[in-house]
Protein backbone atom coordinates (compact mmCIF):
# COMPACT_ATOMS: atom_id res chain seq x y z
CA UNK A 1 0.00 0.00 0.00
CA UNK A 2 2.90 2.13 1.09
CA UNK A 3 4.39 1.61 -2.87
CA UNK A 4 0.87 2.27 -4.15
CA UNK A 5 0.84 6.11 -2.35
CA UNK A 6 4.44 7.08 -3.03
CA UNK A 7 3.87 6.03 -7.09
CA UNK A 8 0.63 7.60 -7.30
CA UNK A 9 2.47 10.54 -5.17
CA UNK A 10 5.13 10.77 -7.60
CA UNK A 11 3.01 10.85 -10.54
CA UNK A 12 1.21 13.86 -9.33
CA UNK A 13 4.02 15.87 -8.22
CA UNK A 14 6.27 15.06 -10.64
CA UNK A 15 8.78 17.61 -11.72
CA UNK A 16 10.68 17.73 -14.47
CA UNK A 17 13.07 20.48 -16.04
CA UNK A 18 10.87 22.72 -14.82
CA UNK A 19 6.99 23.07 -13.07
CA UNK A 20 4.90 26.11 -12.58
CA UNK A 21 2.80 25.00 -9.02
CA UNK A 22 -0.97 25.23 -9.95
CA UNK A 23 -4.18 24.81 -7.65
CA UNK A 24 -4.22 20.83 -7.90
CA UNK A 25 -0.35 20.71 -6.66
CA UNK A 26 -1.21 22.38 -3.18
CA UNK A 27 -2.33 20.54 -0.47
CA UNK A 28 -3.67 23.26 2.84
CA UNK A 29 -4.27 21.76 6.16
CA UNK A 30 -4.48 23.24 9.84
CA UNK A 31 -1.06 23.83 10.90
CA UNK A 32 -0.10 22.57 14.76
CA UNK A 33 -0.82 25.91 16.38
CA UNK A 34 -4.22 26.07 13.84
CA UNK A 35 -5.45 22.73 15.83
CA UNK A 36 -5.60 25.32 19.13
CA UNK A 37 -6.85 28.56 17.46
CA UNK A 38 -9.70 25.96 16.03
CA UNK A 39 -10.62 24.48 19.42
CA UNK A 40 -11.13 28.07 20.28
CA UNK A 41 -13.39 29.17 17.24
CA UNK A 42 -15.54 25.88 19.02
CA UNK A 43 -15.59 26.79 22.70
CA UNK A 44 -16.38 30.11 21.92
CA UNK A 45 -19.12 29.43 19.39
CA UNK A 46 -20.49 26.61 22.11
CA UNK A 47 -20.65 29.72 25.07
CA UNK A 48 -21.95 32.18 22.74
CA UNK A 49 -24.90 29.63 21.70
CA UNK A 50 -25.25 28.75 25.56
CA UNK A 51 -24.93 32.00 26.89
CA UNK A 52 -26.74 33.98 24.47
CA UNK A 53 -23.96 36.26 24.63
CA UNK A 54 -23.74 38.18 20.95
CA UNK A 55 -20.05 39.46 21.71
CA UNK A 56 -18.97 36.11 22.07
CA UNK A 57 -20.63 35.27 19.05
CA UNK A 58 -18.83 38.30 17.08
CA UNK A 59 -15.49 37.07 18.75
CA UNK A 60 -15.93 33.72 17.47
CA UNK A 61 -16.90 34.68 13.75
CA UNK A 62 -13.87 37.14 13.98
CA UNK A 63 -11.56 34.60 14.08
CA UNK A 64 -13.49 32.28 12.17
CA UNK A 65 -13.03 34.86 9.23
CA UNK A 66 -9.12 35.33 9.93
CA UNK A 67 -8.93 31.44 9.56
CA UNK A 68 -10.42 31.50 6.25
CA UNK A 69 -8.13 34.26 5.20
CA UNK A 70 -5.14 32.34 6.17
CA UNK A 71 -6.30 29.42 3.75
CA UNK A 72 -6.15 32.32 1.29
CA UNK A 73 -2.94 33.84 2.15
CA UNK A 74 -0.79 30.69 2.59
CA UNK A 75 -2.57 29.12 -0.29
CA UNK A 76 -1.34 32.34 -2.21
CA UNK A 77 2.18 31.80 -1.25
CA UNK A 78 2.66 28.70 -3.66
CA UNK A 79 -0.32 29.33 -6.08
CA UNK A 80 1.63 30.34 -9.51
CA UNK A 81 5.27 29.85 -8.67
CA UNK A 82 7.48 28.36 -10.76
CA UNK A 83 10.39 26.19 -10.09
CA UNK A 84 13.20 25.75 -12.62
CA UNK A 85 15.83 22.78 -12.28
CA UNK A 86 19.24 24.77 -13.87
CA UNK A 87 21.52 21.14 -13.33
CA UNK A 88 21.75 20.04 -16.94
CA UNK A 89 24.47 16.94 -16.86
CA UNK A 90 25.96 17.50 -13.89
CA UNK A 91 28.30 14.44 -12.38
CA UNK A 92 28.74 14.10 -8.55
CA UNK A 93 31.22 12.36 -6.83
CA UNK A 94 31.37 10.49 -4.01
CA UNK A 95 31.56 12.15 -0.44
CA UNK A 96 31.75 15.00 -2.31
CA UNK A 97 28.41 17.81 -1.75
CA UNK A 98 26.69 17.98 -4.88
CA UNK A 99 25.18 21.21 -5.70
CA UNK A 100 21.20 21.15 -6.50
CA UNK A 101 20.55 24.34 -8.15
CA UNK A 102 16.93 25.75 -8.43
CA UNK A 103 15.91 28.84 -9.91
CA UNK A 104 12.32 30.34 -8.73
CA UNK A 105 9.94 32.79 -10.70
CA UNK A 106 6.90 34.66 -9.99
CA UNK A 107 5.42 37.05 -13.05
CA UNK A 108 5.34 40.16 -10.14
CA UNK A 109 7.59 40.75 -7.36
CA UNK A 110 5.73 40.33 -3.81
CA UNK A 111 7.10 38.58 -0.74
CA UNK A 112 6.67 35.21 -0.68
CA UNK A 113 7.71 33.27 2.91
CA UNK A 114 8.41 29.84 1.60
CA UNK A 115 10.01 26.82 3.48
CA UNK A 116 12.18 24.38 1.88
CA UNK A 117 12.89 20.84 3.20
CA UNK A 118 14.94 18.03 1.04
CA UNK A 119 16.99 15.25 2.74
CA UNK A 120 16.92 16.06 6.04
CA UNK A 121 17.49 20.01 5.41
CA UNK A 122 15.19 23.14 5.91
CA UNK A 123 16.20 26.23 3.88
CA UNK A 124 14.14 29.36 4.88
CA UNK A 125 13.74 31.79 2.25
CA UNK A 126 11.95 34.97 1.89
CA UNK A 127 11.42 36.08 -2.01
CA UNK A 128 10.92 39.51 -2.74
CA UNK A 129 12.17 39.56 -6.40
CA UNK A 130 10.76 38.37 -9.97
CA UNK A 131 13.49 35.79 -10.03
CA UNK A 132 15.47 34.27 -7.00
CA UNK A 133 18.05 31.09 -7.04
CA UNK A 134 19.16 28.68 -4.41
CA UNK A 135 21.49 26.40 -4.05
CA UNK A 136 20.89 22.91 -1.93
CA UNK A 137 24.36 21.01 -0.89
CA UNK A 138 23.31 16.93 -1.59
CA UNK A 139 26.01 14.37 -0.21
CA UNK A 140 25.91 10.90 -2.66
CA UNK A 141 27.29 8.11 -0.85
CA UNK A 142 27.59 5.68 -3.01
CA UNK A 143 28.91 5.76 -6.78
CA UNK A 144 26.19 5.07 -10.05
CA UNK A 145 22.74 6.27 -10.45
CA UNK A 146 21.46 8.76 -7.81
CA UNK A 147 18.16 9.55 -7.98
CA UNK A 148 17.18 13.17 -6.27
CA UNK A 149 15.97 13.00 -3.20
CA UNK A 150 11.77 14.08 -2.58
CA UNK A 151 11.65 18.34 -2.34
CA UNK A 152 8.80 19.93 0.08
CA UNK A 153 7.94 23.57 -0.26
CA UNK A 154 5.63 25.10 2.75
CA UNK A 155 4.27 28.15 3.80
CA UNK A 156 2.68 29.24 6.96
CA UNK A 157 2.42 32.98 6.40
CA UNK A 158 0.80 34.82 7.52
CA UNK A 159 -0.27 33.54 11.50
CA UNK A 160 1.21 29.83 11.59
CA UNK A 161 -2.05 28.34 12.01
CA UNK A 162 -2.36 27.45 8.62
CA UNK A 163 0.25 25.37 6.34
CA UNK A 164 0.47 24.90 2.79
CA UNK A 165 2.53 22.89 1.28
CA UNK A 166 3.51 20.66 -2.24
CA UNK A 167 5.89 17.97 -3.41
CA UNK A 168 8.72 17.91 -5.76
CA UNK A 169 9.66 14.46 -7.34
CA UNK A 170 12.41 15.13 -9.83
CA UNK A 171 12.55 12.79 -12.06
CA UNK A 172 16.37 14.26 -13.15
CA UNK A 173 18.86 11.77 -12.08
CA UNK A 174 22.24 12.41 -11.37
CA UNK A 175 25.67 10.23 -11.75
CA UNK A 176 28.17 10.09 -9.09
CA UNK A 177 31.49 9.13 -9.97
CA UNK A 178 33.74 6.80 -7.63
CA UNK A 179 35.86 8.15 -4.81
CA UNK A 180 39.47 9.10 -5.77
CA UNK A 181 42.14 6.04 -3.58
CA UNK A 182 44.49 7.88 -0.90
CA UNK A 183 47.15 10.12 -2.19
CA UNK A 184 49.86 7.39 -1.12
CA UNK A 185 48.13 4.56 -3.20
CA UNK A 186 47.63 7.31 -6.40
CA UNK A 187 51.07 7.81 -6.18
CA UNK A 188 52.10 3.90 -6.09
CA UNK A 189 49.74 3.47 -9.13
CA UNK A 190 51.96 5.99 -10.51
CA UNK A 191 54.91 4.85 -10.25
CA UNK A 192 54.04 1.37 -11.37
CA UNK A 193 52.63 3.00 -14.77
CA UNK A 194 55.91 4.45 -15.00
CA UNK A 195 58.16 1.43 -14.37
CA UNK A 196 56.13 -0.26 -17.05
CA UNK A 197 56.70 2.18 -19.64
CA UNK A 198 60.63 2.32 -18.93
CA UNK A 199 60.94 -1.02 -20.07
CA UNK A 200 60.13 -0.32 -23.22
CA UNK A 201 62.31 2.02 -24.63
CA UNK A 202 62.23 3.61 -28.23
CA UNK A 203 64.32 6.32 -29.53
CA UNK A 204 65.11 9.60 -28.15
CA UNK A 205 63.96 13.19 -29.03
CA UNK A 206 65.22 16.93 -28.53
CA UNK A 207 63.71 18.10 -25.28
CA UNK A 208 60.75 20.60 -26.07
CA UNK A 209 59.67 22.88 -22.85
CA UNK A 210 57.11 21.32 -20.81
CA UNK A 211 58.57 18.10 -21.02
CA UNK A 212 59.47 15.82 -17.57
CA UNK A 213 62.29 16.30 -16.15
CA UNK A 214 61.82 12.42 -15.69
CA UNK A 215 62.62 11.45 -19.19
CA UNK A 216 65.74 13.58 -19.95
CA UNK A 217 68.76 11.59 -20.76
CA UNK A 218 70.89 13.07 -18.33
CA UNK A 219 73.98 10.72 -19.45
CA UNK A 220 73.27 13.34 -22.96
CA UNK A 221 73.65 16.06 -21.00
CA UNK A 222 76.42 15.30 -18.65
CA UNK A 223 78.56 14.68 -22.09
CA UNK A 224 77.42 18.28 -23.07
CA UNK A 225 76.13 16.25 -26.51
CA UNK A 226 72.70 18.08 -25.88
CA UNK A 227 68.96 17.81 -24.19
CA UNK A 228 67.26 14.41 -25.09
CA UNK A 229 63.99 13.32 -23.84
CA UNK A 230 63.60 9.52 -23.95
CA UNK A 231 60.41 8.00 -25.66
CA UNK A 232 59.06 4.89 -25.24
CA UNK A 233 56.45 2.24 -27.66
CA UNK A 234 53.62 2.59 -25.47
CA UNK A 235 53.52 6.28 -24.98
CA UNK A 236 55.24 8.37 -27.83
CA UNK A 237 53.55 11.41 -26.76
CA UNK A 238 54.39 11.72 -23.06
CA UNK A 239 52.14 14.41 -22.84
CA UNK A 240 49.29 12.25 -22.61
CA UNK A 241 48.09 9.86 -20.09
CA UNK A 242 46.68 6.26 -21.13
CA UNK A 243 44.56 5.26 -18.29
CA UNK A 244 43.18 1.76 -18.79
CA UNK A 245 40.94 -0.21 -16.89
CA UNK A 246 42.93 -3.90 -16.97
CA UNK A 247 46.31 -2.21 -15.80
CA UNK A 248 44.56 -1.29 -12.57
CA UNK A 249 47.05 -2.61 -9.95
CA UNK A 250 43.61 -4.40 -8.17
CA UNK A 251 41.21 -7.44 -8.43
CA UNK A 252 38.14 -5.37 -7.13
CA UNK A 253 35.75 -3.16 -9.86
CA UNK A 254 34.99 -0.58 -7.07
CA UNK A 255 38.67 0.00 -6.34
CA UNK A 256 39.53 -0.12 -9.99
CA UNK A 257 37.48 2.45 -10.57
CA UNK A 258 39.36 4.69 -7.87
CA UNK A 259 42.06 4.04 -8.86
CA UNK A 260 41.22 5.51 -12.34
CA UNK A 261 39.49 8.28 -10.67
CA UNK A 262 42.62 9.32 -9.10
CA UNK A 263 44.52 9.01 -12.20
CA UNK A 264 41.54 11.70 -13.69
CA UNK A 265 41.90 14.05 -10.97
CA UNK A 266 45.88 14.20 -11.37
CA UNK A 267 45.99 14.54 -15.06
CA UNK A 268 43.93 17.59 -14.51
CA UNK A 269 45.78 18.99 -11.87
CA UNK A 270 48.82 18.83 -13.99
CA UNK A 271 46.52 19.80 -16.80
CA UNK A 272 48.02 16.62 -18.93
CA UNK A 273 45.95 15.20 -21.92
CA UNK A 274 44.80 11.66 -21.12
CA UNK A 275 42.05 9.13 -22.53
CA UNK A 276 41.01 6.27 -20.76
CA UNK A 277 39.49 2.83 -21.60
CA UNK A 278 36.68 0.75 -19.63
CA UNK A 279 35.67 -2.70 -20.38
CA UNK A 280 32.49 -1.58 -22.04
CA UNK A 281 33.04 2.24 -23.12
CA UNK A 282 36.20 3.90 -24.31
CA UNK A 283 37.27 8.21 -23.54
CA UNK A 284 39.08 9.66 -26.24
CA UNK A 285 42.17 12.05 -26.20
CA UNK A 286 41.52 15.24 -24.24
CA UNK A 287 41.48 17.33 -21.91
CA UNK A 288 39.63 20.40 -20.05
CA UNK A 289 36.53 20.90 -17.87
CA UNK A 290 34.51 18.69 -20.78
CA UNK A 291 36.73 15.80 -21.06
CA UNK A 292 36.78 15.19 -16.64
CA UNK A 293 32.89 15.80 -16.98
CA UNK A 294 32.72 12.92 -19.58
CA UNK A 295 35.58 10.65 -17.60
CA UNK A 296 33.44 11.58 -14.47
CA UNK A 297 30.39 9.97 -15.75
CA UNK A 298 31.46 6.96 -17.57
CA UNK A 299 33.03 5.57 -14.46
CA UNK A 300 30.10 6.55 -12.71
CA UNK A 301 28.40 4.17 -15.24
CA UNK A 302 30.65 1.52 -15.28
């Protein structure tokens, strides 16, 4: 039964890209301080009928009335807003906060006292302006598909006694990439890559700036003959970085995967080219902002 109501729930409040709330997304109920002020409105209509007493009476169809205007007001707050999702194809990592951007629009300015909970945070924000973005820190814990946790947005303006409130099931799912391994094992991977590729020695080539300092021949230099750089069969170009799956230094996907990660993360830092292949997808040569985007997500998918 519990599936049935969170389907049927997500159906009806489903968001994609973007959603403008309308009157059949808003749900308005008695807020916890409304269940008091509407025990009042019944004792005093009960003395006034007893009593005969007309000021009673008045008092109690006084606040009767400013209970039906709060339906009004805090229906108001969510009636017509719209709700942009601004994440595109954005990949999250790992233990790492990911970054839920929403953009909200209303067609005039006018203060709107809205309450925003998703995953176990509450964000209060009071709009004033036409337009108005926020920013929601999500923490993945584990690496592949992460679907976007439920969004509520409430208001209780103006008194409290009243709530309204609607649901936000995104329907935009996000990839987290793997955790990066320790600095001490990325370095180990290293150096194994290395080792393999000085075994395998090719020819040698004048030394062009920007090159290691790791491949000069420094037996060239201390004969004064010149600056060589030494080039080897399985990486000609020692500019860029082949990062492949089977020469993963581990028997365990997850940790593969790390590995690689880590591999990512320091040909970026050292802004190297690199590609990188996976048992069932293959990276080309690149690098940039685009390239660790699209290494980000096809470990993510591996």
């Amino acid at each position: 039964m519990r599936q049935r109501i969170v389907a049927w729930m997500s159906r009806r409040f489903e968001m994609q890209a973007e959603k403008k709330i309308k009157q059949r997304d808003i749900l308005v109920f008695l807020h916890r301080d409304g269940v008091l002020y509407g025990v009042l409105i019944l004792l005093t209509f009960v003395a006034g009928v007893n009593y005969a007493n007309n000021l009673v009476l008045s008092l109690c169809f006084l606040v009767s009335a400013i209970l039906a205007m709060s339906f009004y007001l805090a229906f108001k707050q969510l009636h017509g807003l719209k709700i942009e999702l601004l994440n595109d194809d954005d990949v999250g990592q790992v233990d790492q906060p990911f970054v839920l951007r929403l953009r909200l629009q209303q067609n005039k300015a006018s203060p709107r006292f809205l309450r925003i909970q998703i995953a176990e945070q509450t964000l209060c924000i009071l709009m004033k302006e036409q337009s108005q973005d926020i920013h929601i820190s999500l923490h993945p814990k584990n690496r592949g598909l992460y679907p976007l946790p439920r969004c509520r947005i409430q208001a209780t303006y103006p008194f409290g006694v009243v709530r309204a409130w609607t649901y936000l099931y995104f329907q935009h799912q996000v990839w987290v990439a793997p955790q990066p391994v320790s600095i001490s094992s990325e370095s180990k991977l290293s150096h194994q890559h290395q080792q393999q590729n000085l075994d395998e020695f090719h020819d040698l080539r004048n030394y062009v700036d920007g090159d290691t300092l790791q491949r000069v021949s420094w037996k060239h230099v201390a004969r004064d003959q010149g600056w060589f750089v030494k080039r080897f069969e399985q990486e000609p170009n020692t500019q860029i970085q082949m990062i492949d799956y089977v020469k993963m230094p581990s028997a365990m996907h997850e940790v593969r995967l790390s590995m690689m990660m880590a591999m990512v993360d320091q040909c970026e830092q050292e802004k190297r080219a690199y590609s990188m292949l996976l048992p069932k997808a293959e990276l080309g040569v690149g690098s940039g902002i685009r390239q660790y985007q699209q290494a980000k997500k096809l470990l993510a998918q591996a």
